[in-house]
N, C-alpha and C. Protein backbone atom coordinates (compact mmCIF):
# COMPACT_ATOMS: atom_id res chain seq x y z
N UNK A 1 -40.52 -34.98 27.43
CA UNK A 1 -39.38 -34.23 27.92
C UNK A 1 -38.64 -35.05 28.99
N UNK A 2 -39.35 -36.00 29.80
CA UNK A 2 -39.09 -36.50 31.01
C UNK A 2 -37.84 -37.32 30.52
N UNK A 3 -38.18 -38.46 29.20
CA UNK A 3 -37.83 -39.58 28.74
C UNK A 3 -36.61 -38.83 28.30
N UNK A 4 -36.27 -37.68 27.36
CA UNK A 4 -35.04 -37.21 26.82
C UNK A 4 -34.28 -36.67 27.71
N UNK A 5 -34.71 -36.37 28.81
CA UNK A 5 -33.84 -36.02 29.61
C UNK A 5 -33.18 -37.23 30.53
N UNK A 6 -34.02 -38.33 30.62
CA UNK A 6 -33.58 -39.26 31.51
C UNK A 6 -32.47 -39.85 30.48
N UNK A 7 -32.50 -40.01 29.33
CA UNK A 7 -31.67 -40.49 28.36
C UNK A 7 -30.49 -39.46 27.87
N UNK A 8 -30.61 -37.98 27.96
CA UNK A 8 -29.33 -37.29 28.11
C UNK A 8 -28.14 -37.67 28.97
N UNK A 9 -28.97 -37.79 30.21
CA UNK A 9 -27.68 -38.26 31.69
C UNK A 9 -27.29 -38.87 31.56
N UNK A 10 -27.24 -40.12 30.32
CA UNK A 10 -26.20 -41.26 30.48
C UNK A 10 -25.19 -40.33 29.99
N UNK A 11 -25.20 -39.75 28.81
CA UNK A 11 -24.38 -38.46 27.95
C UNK A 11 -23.42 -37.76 29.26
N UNK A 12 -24.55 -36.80 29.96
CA UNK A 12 -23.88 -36.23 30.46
C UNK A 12 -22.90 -36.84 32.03
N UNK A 13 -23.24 -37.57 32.28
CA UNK A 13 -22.21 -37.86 33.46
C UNK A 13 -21.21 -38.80 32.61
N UNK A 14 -21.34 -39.59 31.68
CA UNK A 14 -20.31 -39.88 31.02
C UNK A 14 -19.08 -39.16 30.67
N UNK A 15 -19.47 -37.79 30.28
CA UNK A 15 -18.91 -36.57 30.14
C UNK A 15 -18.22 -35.85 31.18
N UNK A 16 -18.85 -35.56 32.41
CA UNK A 16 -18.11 -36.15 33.43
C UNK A 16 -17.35 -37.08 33.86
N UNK A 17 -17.45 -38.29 33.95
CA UNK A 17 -16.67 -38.97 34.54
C UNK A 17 -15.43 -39.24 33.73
N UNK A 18 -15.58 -38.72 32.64
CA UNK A 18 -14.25 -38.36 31.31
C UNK A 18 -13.65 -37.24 31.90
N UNK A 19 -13.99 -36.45 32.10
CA UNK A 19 -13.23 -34.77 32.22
C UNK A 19 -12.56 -35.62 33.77
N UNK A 20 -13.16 -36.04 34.65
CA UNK A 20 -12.91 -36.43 35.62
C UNK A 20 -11.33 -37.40 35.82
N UNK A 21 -11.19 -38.21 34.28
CA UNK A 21 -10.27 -38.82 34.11
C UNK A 21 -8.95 -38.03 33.34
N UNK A 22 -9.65 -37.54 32.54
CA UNK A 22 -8.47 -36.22 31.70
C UNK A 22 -7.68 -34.99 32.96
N UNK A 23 -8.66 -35.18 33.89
CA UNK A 23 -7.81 -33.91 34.65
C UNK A 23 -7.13 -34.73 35.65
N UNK A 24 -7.48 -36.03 35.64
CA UNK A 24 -6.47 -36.56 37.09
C UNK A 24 -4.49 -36.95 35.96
N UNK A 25 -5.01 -37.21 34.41
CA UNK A 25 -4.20 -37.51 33.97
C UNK A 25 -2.74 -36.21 33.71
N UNK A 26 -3.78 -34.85 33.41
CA UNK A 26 -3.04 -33.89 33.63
C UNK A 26 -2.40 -33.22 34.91
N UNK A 27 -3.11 -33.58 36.27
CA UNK A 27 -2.43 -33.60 37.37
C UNK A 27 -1.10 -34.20 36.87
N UNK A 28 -1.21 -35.85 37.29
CA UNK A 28 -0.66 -36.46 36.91
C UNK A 28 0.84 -36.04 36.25
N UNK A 29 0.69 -35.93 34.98
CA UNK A 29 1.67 -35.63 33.91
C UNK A 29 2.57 -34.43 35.02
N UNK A 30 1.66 -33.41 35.42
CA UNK A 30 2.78 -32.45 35.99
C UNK A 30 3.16 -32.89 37.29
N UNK A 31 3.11 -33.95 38.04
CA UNK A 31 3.32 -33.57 39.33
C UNK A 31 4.17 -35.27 39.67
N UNK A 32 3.39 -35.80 40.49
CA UNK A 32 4.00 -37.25 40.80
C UNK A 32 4.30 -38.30 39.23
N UNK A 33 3.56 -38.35 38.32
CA UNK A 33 3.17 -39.15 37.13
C UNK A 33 2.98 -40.30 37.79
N UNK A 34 2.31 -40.79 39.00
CA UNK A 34 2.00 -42.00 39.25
C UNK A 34 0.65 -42.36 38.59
N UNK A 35 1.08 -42.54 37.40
CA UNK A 35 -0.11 -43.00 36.37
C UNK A 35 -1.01 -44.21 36.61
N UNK A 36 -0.63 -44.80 37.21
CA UNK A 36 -1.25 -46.49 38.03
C UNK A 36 -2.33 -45.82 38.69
N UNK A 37 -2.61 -44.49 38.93
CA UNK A 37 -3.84 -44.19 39.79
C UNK A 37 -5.02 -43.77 38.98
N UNK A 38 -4.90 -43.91 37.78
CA UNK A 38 -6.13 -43.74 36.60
C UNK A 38 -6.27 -44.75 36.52
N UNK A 39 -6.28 -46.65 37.18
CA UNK A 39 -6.57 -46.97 37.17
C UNK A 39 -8.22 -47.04 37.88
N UNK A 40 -8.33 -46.75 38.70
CA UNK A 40 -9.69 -46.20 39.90
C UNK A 40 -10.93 -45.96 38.85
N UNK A 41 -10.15 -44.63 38.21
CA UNK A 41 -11.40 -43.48 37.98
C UNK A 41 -11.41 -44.58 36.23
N UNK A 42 -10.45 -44.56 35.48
CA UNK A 42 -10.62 -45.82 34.57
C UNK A 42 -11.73 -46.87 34.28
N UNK A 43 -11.21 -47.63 35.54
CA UNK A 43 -12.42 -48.72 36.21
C UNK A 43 -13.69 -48.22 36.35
N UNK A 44 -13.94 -47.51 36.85
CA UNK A 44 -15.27 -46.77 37.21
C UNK A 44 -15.80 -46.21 36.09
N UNK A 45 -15.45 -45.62 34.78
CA UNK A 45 -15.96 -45.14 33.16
C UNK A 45 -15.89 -46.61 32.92
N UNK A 46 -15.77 -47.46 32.61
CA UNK A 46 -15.81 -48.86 32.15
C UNK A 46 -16.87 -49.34 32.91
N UNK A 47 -17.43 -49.55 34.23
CA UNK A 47 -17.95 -49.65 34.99
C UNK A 47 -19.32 -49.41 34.71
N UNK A 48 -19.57 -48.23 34.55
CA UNK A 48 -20.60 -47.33 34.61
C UNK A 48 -21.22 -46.97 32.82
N UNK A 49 -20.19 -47.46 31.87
CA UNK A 49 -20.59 -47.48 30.39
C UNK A 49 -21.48 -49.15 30.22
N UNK A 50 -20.60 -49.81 30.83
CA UNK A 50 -21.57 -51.41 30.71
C UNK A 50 -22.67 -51.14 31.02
N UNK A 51 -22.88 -51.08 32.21
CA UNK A 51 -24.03 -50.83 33.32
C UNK A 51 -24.86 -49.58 33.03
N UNK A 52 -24.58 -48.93 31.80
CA UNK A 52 -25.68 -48.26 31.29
C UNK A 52 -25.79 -48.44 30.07
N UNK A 53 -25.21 -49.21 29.15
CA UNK A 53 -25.93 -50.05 27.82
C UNK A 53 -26.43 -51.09 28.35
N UNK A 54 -26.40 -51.75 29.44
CA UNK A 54 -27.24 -53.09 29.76
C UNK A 54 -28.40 -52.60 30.46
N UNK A 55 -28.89 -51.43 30.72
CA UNK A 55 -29.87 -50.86 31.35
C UNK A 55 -30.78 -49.92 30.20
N UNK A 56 -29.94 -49.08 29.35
CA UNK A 56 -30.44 -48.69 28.05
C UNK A 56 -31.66 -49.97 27.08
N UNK A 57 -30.52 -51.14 27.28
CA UNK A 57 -31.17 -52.04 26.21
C UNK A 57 -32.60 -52.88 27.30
N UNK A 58 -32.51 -52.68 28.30
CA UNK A 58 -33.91 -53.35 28.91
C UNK A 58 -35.00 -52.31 28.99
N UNK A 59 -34.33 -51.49 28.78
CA UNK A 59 -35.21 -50.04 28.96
C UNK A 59 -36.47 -50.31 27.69
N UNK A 60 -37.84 -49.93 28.08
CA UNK A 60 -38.99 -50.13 27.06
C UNK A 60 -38.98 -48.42 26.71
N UNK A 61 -39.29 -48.85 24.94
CA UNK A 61 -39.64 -47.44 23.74
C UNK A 61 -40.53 -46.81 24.54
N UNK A 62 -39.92 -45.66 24.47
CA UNK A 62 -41.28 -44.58 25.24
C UNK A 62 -41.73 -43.09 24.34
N UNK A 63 -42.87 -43.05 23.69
CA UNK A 63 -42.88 -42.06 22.72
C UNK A 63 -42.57 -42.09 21.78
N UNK A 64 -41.50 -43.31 20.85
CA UNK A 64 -40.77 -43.10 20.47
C UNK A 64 -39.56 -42.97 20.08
N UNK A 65 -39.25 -43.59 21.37
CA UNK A 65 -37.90 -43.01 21.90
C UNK A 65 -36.53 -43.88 21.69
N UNK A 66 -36.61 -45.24 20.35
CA UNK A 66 -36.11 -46.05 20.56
C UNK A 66 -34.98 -46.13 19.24
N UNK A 67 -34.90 -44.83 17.93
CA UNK A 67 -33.85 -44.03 17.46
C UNK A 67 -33.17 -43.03 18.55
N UNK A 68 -33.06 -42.63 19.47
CA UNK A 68 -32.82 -42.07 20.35
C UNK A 68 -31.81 -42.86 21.54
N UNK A 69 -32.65 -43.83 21.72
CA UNK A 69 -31.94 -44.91 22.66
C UNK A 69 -30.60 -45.43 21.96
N UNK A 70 -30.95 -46.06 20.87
CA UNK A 70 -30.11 -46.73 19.93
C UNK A 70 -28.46 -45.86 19.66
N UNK A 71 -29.17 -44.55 19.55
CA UNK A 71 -27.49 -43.40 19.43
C UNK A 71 -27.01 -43.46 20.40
N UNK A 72 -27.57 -43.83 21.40
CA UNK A 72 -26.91 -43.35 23.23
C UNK A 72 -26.32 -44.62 23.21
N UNK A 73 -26.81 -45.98 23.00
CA UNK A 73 -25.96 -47.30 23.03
C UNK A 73 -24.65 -46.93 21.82
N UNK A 74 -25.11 -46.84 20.84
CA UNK A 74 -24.11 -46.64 19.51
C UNK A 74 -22.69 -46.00 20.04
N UNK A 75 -23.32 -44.69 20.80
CA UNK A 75 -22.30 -43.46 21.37
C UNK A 75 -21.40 -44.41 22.51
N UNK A 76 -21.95 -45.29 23.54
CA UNK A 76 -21.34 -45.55 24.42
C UNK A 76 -20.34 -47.02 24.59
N UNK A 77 -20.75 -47.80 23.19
CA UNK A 77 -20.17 -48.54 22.37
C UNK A 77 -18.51 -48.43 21.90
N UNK A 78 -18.78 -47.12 21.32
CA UNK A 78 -17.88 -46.61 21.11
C UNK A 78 -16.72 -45.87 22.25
N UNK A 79 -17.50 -45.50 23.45
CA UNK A 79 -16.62 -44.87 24.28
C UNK A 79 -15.63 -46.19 25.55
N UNK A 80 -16.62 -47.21 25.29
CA UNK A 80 -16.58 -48.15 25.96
C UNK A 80 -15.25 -49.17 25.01
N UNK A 81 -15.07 -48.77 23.59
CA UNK A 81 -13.76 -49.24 22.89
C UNK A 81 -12.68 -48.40 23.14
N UNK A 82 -13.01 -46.85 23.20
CA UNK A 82 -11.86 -46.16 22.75
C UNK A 82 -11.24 -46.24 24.76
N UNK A 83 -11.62 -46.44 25.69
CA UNK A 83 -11.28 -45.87 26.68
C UNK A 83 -10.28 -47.40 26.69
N UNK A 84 -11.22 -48.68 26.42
CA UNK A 84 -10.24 -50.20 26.82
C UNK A 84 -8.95 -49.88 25.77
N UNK A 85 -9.41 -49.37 24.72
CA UNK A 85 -8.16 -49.53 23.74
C UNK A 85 -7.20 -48.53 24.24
N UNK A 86 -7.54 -47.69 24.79
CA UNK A 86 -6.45 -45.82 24.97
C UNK A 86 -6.51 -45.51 26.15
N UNK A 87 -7.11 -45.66 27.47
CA UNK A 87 -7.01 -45.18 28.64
C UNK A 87 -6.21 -46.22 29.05
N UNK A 88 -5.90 -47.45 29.62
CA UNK A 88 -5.08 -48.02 29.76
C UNK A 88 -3.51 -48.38 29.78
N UNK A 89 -2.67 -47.99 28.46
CA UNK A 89 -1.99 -47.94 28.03
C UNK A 89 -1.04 -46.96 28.97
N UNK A 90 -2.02 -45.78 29.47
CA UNK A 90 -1.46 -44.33 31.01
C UNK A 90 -1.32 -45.19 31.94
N UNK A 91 -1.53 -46.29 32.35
CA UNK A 91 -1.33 -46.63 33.67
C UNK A 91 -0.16 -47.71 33.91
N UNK A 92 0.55 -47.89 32.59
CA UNK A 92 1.97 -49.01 33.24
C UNK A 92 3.09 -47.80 32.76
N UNK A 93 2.60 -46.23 33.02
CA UNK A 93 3.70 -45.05 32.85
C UNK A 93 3.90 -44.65 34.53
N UNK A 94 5.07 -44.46 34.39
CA UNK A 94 5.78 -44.10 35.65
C UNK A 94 6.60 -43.23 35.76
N UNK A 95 6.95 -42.33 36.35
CA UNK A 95 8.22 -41.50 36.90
C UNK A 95 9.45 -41.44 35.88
N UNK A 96 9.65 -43.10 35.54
CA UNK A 96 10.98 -42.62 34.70
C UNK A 96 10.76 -43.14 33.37
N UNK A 97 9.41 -42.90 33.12
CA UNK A 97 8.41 -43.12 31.19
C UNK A 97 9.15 -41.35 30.81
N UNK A 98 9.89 -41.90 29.86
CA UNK A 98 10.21 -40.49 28.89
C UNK A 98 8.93 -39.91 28.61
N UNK A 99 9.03 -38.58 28.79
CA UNK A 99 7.64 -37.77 27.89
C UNK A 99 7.73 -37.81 26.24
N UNK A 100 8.67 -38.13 26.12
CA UNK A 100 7.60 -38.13 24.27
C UNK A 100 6.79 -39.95 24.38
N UNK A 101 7.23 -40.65 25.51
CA UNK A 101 6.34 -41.96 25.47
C UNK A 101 4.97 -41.52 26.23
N UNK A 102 4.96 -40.63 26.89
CA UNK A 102 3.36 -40.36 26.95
C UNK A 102 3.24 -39.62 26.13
N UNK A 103 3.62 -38.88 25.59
CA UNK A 103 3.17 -38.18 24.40
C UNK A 103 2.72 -38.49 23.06
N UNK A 104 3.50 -39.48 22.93
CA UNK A 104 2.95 -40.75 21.95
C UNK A 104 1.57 -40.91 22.59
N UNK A 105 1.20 -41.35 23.35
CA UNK A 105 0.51 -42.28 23.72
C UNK A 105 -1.03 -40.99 23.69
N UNK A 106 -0.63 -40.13 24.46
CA UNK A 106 -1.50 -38.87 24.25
C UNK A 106 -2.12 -38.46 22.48
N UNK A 107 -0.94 -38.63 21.74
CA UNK A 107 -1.60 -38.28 20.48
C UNK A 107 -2.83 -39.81 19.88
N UNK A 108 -2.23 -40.74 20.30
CA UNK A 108 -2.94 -41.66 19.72
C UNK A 108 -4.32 -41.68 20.22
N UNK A 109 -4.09 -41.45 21.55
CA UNK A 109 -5.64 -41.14 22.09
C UNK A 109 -6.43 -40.32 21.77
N UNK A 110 -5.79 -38.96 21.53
CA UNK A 110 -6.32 -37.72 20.47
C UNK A 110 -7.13 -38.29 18.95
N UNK A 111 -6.00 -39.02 18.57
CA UNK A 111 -6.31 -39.59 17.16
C UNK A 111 -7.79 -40.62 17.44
N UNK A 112 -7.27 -41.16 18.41
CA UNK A 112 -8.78 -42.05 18.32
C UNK A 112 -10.33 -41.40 18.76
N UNK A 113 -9.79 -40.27 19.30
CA UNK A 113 -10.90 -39.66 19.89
C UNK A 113 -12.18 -39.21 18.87
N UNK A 114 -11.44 -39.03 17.29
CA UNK A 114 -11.57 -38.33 16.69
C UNK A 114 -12.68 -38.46 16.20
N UNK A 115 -13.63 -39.70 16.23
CA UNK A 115 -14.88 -40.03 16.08
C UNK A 115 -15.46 -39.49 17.02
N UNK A 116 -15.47 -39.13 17.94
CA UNK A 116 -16.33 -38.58 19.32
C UNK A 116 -17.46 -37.85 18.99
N UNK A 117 -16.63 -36.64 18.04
CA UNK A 117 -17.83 -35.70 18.24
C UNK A 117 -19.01 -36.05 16.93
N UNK A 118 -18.40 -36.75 16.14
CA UNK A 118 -19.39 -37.11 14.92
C UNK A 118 -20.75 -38.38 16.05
N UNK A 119 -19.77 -38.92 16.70
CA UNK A 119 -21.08 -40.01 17.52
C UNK A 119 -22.16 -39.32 18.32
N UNK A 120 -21.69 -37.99 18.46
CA UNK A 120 -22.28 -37.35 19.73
C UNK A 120 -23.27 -36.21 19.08
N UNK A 121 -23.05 -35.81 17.71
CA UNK A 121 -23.88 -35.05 16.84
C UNK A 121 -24.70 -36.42 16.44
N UNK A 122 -24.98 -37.46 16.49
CA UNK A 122 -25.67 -38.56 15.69
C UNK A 122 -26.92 -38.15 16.91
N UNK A 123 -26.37 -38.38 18.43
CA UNK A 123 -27.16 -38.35 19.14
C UNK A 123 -27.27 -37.62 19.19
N UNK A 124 -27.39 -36.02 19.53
CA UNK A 124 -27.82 -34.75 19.23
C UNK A 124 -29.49 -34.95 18.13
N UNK A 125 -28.72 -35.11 16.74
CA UNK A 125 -29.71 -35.31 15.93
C UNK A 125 -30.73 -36.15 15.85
N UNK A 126 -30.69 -37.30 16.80
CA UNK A 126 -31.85 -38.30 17.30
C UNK A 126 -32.41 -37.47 18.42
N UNK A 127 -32.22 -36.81 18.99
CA UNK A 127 -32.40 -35.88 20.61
C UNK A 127 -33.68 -34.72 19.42
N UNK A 128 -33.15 -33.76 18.68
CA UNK A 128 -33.79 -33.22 18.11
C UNK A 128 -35.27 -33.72 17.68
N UNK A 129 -35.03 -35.10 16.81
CA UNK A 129 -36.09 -35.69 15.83
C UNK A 129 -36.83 -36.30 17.15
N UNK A 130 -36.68 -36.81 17.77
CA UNK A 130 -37.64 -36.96 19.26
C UNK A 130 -38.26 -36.19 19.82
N UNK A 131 -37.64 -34.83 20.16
CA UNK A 131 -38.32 -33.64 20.50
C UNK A 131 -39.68 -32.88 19.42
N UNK A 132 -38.95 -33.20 18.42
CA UNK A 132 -39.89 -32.80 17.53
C UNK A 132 -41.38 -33.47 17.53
N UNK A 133 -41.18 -34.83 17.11
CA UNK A 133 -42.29 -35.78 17.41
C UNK A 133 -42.81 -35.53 18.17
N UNK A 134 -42.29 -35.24 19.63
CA UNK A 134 -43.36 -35.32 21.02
C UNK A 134 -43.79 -33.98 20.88
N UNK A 135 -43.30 -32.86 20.18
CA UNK A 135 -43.67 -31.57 20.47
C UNK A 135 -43.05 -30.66 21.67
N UNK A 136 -41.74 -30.89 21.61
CA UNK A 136 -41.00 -30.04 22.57
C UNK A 136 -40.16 -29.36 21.82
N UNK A 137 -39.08 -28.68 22.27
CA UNK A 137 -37.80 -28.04 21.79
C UNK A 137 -36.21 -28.89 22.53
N UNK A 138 -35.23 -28.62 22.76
CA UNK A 138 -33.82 -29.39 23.10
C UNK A 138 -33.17 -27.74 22.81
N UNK A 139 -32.60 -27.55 23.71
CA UNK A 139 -31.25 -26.40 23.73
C UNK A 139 -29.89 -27.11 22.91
N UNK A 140 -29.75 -26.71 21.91
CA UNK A 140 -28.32 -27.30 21.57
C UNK A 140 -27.12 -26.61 22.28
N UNK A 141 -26.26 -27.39 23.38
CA UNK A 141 -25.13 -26.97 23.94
C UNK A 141 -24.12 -27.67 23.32
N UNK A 142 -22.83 -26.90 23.60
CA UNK A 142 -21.65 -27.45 22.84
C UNK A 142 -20.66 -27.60 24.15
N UNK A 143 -19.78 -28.59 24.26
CA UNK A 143 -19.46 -29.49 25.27
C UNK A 143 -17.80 -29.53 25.08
């Protein structure tokens, strides 16, 4: 239980530090649009996705635990493309960026997102088959 939970938290503060970036962007959009300031919180999800697949992958199999590990790298692989390819793009928008040009830019990020939740049921379903093995249970929450 110890090991799946220590391996959820990369999940979940990732998840955080996303919502963390989506709501400074929706500030943002309504108020100043000084979009140059998602650079910070940006940096810091980039930051903190390296620095936990390079810590994932030194990490030793425990129980088992190394289909499990593998989805959490797979998952953060992926979050670690879509944010360089799509979070970026918000921060050379300014004050006098027409809204259908962030809006563009909003759908494409939508569009790319769109793998998310299939990566995040992969790990779910490695979370399960681990639990099982060791003889525990996993609460399925929806996010």
């Amino acid at each position: 239980v110890d090991e799946n939970n220590k391996l959820a938290r990369y999940i979940d503060t990732l998840y955080q530090m996303g919502t963390t970036w989506g709501n400074k962007l929706g500030t943002l959009s309504n108020s100043s649009k000084a979009y140059n300031e998602l650079a910070a919180p940006r940096q810091d999800l980039e930051a903190y996705i390296s620095r936990s697949i390079a810590t994932l992958r030194g990490m030793e199999e425990v129980a088992g635990s190394g289909p499990l590990k593998e989805s959490i790298i797979s998952f953060l692989l992926y979050e670690k493309e879509l944010v360089a390819n799509n979070f970026v793009m918000f921060e050379k928008f300014d004050a006098t960026t027409k809204d259908e040009e962030v809006n563009a830019a909003m759908d494409k990020l939508r569009t790319a997102s769109g793998l998310e939740e299939k990566k995040l049921r992969e790990v779910q379903t490695e979370q399960v088959a681990y639990a099982k093995k060791n003889g525990f249970n996993i609460e399925q929450t929806q996010k």
